[in-house]
Protein backbone atom coordinates (compact mmCIF):
# COMPACT_ATOMS: atom_id res chain seq x y z
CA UNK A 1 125.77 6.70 6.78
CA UNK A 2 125.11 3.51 4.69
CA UNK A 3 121.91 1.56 4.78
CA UNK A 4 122.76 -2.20 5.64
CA UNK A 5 122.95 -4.04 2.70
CA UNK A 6 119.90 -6.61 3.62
CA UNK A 7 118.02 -3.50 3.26
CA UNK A 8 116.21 -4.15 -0.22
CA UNK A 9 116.91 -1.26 -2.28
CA UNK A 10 118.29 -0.75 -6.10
CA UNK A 11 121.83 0.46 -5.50
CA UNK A 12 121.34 4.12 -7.23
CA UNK A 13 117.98 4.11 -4.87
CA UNK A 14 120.16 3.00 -1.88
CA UNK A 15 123.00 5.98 -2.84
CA UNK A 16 120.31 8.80 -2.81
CA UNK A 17 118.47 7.67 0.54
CA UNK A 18 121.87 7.31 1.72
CA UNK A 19 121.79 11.67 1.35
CA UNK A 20 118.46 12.10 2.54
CA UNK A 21 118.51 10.36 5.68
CA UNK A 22 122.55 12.19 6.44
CA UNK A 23 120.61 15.77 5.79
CA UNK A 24 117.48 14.51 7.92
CA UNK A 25 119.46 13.40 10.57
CA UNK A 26 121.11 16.72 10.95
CA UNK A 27 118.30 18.15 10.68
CA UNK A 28 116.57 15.97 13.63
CA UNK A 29 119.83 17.21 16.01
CA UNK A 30 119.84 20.72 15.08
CA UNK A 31 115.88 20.88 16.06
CA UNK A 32 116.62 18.68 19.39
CA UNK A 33 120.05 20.78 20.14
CA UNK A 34 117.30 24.09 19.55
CA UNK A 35 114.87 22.54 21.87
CA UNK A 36 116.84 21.38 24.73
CA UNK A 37 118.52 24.90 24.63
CA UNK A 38 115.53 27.33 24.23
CA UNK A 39 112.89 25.21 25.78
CA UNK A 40 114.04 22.71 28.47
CA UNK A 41 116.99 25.10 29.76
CA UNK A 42 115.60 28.59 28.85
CA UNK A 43 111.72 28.36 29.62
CA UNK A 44 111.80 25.77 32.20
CA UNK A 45 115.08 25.29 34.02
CA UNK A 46 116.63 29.08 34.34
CA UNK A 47 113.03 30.17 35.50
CA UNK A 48 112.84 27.58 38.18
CA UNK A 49 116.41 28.82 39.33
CA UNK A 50 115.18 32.31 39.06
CA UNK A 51 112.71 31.31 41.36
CA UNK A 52 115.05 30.21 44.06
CA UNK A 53 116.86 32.88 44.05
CA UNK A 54 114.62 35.65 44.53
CA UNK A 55 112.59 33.47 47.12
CA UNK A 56 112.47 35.46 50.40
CA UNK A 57 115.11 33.82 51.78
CA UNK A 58 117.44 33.30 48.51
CA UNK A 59 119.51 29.90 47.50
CA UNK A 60 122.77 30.81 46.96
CA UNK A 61 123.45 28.63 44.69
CA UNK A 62 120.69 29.49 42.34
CA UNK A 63 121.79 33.27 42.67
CA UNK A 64 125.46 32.21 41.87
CA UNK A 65 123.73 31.00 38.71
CA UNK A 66 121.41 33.76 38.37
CA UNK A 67 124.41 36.31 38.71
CA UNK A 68 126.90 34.26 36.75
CA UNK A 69 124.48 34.23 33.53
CA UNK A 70 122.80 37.12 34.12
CA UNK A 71 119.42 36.09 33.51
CA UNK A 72 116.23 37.83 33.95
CA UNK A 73 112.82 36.27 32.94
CA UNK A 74 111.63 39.85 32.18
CA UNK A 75 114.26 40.51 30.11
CA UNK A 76 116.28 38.02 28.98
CA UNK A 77 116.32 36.58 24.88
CA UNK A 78 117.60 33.71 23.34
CA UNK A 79 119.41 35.67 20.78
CA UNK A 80 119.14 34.63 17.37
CA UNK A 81 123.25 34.31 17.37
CA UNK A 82 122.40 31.86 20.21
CA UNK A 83 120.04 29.94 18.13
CA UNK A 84 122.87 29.45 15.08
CA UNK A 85 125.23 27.90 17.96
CA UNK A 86 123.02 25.45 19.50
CA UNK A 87 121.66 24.56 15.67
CA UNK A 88 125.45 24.49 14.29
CA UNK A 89 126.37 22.15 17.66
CA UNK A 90 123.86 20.15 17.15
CA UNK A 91 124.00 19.48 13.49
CA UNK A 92 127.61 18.46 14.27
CA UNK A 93 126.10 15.64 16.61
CA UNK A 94 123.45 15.00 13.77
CA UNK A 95 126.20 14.41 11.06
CA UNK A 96 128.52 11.95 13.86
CA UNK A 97 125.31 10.09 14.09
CA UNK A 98 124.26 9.89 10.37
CA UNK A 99 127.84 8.82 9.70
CA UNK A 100 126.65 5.15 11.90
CA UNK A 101 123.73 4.62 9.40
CA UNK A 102 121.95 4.13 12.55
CA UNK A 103 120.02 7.14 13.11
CA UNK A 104 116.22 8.48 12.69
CA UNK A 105 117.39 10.15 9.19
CA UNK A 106 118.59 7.30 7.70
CA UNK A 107 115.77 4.99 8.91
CA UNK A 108 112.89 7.27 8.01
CA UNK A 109 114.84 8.07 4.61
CA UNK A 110 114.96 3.67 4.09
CA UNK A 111 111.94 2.45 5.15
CA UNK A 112 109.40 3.96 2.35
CA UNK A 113 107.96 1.84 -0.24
CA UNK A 114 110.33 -1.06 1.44
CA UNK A 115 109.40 -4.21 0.91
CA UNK A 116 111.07 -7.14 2.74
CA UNK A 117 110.11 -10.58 2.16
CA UNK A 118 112.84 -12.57 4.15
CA UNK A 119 111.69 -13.24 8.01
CA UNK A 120 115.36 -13.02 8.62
CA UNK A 121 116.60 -9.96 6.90
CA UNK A 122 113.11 -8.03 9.07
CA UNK A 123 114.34 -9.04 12.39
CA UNK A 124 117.93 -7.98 11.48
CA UNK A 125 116.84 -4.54 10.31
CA UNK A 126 114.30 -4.04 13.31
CA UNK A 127 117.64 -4.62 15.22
CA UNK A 128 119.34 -2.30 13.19
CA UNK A 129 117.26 0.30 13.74
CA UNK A 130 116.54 -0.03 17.47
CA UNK A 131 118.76 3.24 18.05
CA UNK A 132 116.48 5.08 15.14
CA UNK A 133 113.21 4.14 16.91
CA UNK A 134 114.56 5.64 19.98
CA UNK A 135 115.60 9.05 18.94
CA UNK A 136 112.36 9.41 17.11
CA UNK A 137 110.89 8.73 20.35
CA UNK A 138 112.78 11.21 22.14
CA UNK A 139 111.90 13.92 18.76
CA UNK A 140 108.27 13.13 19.56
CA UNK A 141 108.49 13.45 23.47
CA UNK A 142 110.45 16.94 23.03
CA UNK A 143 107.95 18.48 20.63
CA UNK A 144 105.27 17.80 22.57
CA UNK A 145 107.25 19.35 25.62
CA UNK A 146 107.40 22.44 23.34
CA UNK A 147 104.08 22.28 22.11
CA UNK A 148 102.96 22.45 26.08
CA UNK A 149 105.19 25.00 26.95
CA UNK A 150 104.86 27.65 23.80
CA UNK A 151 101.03 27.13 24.00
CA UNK A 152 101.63 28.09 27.84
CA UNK A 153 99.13 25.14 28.84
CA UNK A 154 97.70 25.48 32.25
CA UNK A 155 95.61 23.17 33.07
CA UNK A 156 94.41 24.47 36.22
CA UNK A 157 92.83 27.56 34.87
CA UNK A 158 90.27 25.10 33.79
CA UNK A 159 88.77 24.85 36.96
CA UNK A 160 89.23 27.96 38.55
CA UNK A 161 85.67 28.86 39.81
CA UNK A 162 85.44 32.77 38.15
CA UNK A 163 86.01 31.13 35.27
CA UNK A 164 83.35 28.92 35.34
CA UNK A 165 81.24 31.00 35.76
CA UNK A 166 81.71 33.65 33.75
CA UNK A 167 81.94 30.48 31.09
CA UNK A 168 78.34 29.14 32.40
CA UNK A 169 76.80 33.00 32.09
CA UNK A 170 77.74 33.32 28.79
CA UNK A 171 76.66 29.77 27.65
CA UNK A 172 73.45 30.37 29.18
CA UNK A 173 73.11 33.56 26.79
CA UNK A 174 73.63 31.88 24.16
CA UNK A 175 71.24 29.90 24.94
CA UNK A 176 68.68 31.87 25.20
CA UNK A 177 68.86 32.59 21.80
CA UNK A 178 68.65 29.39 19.81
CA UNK A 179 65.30 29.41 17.90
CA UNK A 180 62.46 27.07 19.26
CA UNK A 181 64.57 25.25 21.98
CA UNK A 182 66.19 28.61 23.18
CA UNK A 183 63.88 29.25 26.39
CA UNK A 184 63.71 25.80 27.59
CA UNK A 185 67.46 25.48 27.63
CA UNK A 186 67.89 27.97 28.93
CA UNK A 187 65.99 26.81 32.19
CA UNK A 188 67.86 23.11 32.22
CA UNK A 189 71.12 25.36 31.97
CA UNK A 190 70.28 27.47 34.78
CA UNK A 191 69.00 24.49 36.80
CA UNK A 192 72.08 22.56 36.30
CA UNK A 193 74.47 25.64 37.03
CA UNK A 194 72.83 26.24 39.97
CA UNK A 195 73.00 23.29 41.64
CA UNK A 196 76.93 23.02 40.78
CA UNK A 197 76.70 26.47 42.74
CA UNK A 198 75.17 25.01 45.74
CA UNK A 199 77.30 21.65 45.71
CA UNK A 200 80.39 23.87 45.69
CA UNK A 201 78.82 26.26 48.50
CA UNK A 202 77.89 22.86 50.64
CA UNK A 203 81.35 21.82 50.00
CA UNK A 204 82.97 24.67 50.76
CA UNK A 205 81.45 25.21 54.32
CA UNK A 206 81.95 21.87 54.80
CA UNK A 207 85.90 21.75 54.84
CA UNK A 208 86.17 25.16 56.11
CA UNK A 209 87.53 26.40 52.78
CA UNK A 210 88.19 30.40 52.57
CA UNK A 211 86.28 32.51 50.58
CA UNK A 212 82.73 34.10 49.64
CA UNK A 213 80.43 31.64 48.89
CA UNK A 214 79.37 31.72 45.19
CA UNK A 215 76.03 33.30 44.29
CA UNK A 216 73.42 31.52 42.14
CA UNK A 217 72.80 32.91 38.49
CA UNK A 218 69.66 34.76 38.48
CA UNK A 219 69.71 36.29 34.46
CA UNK A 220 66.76 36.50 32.42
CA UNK A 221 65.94 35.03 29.07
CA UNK A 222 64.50 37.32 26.89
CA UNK A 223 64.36 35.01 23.42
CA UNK A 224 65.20 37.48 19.65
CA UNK A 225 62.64 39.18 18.43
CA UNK A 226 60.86 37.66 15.49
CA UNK A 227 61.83 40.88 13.60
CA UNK A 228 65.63 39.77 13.91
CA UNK A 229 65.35 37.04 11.64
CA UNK A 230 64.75 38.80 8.64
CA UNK A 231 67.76 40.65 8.58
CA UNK A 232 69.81 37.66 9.75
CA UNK A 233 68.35 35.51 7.22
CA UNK A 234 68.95 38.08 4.89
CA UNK A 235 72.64 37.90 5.69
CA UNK A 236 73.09 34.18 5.98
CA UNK A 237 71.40 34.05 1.90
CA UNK A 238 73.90 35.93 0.59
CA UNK A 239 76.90 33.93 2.77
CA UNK A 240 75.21 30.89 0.76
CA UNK A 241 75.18 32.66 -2.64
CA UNK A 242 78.28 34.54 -2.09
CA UNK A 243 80.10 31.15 -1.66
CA UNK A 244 77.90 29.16 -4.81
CA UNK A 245 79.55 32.56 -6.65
CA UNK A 246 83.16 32.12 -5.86
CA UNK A 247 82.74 28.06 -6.57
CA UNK A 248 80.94 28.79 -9.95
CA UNK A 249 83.42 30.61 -11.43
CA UNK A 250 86.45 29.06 -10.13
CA UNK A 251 85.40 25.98 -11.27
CA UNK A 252 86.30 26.38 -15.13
CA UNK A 253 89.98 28.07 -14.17
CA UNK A 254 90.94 25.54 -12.36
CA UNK A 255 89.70 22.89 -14.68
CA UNK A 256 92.03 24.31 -17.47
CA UNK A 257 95.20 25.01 -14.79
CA UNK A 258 94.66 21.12 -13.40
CA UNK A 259 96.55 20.25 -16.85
CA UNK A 260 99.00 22.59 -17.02
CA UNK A 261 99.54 21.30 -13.15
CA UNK A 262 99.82 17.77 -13.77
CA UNK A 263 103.12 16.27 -13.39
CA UNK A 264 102.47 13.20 -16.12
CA UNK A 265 100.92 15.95 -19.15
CA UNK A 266 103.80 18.28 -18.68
CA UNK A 267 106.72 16.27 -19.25
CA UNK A 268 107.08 16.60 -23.32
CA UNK A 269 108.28 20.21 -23.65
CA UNK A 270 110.28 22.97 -22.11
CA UNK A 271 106.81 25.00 -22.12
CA UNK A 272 104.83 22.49 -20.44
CA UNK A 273 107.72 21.90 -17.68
CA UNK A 274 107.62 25.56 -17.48
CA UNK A 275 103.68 25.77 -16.85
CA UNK A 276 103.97 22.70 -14.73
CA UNK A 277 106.58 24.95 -12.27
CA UNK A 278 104.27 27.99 -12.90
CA UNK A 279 101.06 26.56 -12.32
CA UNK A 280 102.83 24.36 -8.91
CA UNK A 281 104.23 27.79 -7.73
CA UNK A 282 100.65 30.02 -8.31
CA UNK A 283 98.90 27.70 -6.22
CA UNK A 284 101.42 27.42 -3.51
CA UNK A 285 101.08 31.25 -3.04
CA UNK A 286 97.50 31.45 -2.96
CA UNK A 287 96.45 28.52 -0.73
CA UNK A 288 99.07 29.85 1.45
CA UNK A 289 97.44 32.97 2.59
CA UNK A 290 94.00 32.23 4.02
CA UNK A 291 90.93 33.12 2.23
CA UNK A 292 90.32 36.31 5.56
CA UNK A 293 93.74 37.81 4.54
CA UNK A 294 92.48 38.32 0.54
CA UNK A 295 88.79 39.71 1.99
CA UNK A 296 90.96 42.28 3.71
CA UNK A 297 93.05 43.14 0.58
CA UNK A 298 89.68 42.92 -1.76
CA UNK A 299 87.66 45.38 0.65
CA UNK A 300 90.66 48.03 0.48
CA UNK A 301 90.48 47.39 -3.60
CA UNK A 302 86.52 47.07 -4.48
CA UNK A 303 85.13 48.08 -1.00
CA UNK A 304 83.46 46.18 1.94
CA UNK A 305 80.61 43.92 0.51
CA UNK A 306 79.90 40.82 -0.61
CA UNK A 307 81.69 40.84 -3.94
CA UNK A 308 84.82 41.38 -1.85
CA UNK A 309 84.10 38.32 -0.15
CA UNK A 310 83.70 36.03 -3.07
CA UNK A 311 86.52 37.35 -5.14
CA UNK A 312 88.56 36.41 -1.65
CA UNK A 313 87.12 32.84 -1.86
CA UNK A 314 87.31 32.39 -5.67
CA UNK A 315 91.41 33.32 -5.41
CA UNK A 316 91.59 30.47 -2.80
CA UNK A 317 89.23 28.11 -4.38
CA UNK A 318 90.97 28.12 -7.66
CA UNK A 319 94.42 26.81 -6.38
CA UNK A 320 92.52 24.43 -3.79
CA UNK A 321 90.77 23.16 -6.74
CA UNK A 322 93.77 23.27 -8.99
CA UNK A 323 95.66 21.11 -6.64
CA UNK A 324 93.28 18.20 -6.40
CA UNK A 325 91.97 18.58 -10.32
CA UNK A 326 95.75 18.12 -11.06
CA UNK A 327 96.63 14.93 -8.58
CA UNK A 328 93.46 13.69 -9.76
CA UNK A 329 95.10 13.42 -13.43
CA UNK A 330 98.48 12.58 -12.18
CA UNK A 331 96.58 9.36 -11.06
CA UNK A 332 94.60 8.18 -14.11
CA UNK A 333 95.58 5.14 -16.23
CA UNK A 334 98.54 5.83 -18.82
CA UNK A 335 96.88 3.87 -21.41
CA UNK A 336 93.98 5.44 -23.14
CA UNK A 337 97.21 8.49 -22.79
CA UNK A 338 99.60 6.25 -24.63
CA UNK A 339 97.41 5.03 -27.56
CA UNK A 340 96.40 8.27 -28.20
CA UNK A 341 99.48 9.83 -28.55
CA UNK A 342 100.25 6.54 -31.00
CA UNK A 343 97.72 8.35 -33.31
CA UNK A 344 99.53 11.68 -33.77
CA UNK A 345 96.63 13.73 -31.51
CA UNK A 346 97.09 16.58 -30.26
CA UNK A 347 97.52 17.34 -26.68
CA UNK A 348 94.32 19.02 -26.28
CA UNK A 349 92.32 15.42 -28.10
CA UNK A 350 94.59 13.31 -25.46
CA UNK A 351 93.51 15.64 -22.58
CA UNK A 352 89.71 16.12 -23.40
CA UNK A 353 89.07 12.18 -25.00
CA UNK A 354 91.76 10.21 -22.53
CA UNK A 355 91.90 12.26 -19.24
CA UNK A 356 88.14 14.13 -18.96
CA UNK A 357 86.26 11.13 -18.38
CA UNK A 358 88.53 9.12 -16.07
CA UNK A 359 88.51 12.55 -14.01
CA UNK A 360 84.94 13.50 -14.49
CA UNK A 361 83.67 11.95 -11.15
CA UNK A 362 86.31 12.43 -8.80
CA UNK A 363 86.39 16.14 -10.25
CA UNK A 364 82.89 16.70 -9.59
CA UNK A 365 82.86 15.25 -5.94
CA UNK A 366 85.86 17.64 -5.84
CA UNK A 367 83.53 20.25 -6.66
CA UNK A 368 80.96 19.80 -4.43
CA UNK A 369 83.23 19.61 -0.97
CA UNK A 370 84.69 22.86 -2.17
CA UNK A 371 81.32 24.65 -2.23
CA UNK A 372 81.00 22.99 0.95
CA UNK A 373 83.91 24.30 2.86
CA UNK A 374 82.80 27.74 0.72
CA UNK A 375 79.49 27.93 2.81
CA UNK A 376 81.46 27.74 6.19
CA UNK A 377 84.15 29.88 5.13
CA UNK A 378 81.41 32.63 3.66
CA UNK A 379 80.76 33.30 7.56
CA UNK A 380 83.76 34.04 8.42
CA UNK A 381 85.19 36.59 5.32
CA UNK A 382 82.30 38.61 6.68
CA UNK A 383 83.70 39.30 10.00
CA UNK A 384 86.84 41.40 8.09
CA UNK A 385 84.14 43.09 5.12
CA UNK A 386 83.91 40.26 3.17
CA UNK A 387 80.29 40.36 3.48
CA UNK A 388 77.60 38.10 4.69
CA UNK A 389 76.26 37.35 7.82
CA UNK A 390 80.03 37.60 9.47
CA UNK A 391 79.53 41.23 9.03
CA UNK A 392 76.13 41.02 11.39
CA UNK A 393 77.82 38.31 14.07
CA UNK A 394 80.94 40.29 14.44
CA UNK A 395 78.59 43.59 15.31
CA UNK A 396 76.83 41.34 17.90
CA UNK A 397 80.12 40.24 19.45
CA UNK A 398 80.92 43.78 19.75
CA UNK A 399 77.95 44.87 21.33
CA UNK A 400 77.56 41.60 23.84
CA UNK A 401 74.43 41.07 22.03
CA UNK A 402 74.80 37.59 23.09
CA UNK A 403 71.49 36.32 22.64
CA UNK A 404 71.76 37.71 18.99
CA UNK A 405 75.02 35.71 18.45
CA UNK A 406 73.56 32.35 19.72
CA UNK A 407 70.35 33.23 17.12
CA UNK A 408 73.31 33.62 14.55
CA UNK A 409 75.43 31.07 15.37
CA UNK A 410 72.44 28.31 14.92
CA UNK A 411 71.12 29.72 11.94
CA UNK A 412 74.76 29.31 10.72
CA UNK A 413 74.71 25.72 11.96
CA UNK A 414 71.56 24.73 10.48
CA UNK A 415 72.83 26.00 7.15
CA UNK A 416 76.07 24.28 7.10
CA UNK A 417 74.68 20.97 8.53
CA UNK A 418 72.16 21.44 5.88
CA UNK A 419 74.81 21.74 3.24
CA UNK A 420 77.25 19.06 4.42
CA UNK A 421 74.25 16.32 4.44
CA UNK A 422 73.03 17.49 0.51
CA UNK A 423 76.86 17.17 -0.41
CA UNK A 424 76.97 13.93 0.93
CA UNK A 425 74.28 12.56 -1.09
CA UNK A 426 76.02 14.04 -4.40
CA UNK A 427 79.02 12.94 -3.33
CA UNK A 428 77.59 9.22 -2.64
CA UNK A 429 74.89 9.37 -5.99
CA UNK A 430 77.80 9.92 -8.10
CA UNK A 431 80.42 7.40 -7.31
């Protein structure tokens, strides 16, 4: 598992890459070994034997196979005992492979922060690692493969014709209730629709093709009522102020966490290397459970309402916020730090008069994007109690109101385009 010695690295540097890339690479064979077993031979081959042998007139060879492993597609796992075997097997291959040097592990675990200089010494290691660039080809090419095949991707469904038009109905509703613009859309849409319609009719009796011919769309528009408006106004206002809420007060928690989070102001004590592991783990918890899963757990604690909502967003805003506040300081310049420290300060006269104001902008741009992504993520906390005008769309989507939800899906737009342009301009007047 050595990296070639014209590969520029410090020799301690060289010993722990060395590890990395043998754990990586045994890694990278367990996951292909898991792949090729549960995908490729599972999900794709056994089925398409399956198929051939309980075709109406079987292939014996495919029920031999059939029989032998007993498969069913209806009931068949890949057991998790399975799973260990096929990992364990192909971690074996990983570590024969990492033991060459040659491998994806060892490569990816070499080539950051590598600088080479000599024209020489690049072509040698791009020769080096011709095997690497390989296998990491064949990693990419069998994760897509299980990408299309556990998202069950078919493309044909696209096309199918009920489908599209059950797709082109409700389009066409929702339409119909954009404000201003809604009832003239509505009339190019049902134009264009229809004349698809007749092309596929025309086409259809043309070649002879089997089936009913398709019927035009014939719905009416009937635009919101004024009246609605208030109410969804209403709603949408107290998304806005619901998310300004949660970014107002999480704003001041997560400015005091940021330097208890901060790799390079945590470093001088047990306590602060303590905090530093507290703080790192907090916000690892929280931004790992989406703000719609802590409106649910707020509305069973305070009740279904707006306040829900906010407290939801201010738990996830703080350790957002946290996280960039603290990189942010892990980033400034270690001078202003260092001659401060020369004095005898304290560590809350380094952090306030050598970290504040080389943080101060980036913070507030911070700031400002996380009220942003606030506003859009206000809509959807309603849909669970959270309040807000979720609350209102999800009641439309229950009741096919979809006229209402096109009404409420561009007021929602118009807001959030609204408040992405403003935060823009901050964000640009400020740096």
């Amino acid at each position: 598992m050595r990296i070639p010695s014209f590969v520029p690295l410090v020799e301690s540097e060289r010993r722990s890459r060395e590890r990395v890339g043998f754990v990586i690479e045994i890694l990278v064979w367990g996951y292909l070994a898991l792949v090729g077993a549960r995908i490729i031979w599972w999900d794709i081959i056994l089925p398409f034997i399956e198929g051939y042998a309980i075709d109406d007139v079987p292939r014996a060879w495919a029920l031999s196979i059939v029989e032998k492993l007993a498969y069913d597609s209806r009931y068949s796992e890949f057991s998790w005992t399975a799973c260990g075997i096929v990992f364990a097997v192909g971690a074996l291959i990983g570590a024969a492979v990492g033991v060459t040097g040659r491998g994806f592990g060892p490569w990816v675990a070499s080539i950051s922060k590598l600088q080479v200089n000599n024209p020489e010494d690049s072509i040698r290691i791009r020769e080096h690692w011709s095997f690497a660039r390989k296998e990491g080809v064949l990693l990419l090419a069998l994760t897509i493969l299980t990408g299309w095949v556990l998202t069950k991707v078919q493309l044909g469904k696209m096309v199918e014709v009920v489908g599209l038009q059950s797709f082109a109905r409700l389009v066409m509703q929702l339409a119909c209730g954009l404000p201003v613009i809604g009832q003239p859309l509505f009339v190019v849409l049902e134009t264009l629709f229809n004349g698809i319609v007749a092309l596929h009719n025309a086409v259809s009796g043309l070649f002879g093709t089997a089936g009913e011919p398709l019927t035009k769309f014939t719905l009416e528009c009937v635009p919101t009522d004024a009246s609605y408006y208030g109410n969804a106004v209403s709603k949408l206002l107290e998304s806005v102020y619901l998310a300004f809420m949660a970014t107002f007060f999480s704003v001041p928690v997560a400015f005091v966490l940021a330097f208890f989070g901060a790799r390079n102001l945590t470093r001088h004590s047990a306590f602060t290397r303590f905090s530093y592991f507290a703080v790192r783990l907090y916000i690892n918890i929280t931004r790992s459970i989406e703000p719609i899963i802590w409106a649910i757990l707020f509305s069973v604690w305070i009740g279904i309402g707006p306040f829900a909502g906010a407290l939801a967003l201010m738990v996830h805003s703080v350790s957002s916020l946290v996280k960039q506040y603290s990189e942010a300081i892990e980033g400034v310049d270690d001078g202003p730090i260092e001659a401060l420290e020369a004095t005898g300060a304290s560590h809350v006269a380094v952090a306030w008069f050598a970290v504040v104001p080389q943080v101060i902008l980036p913070y507030l741009a911070f700031t400002i994007y996380r009220w942003d992504i606030n506003v859009r993520m206000a809509t959807i906390i309603g849909l669970v109690g959270g309040g807000g005008i979720g609350g209102l769309l999800i009641q439309e989507q229950g009741l096919a109101h979809w006229t209402q939800v096109g009404t409420l899906a561009a007021l929602i737009f118009i807001v959030v385009w609204t408040m992405d342009f403003l935060s823009a301009k901050v964000r640009e007047a400020i740096q």
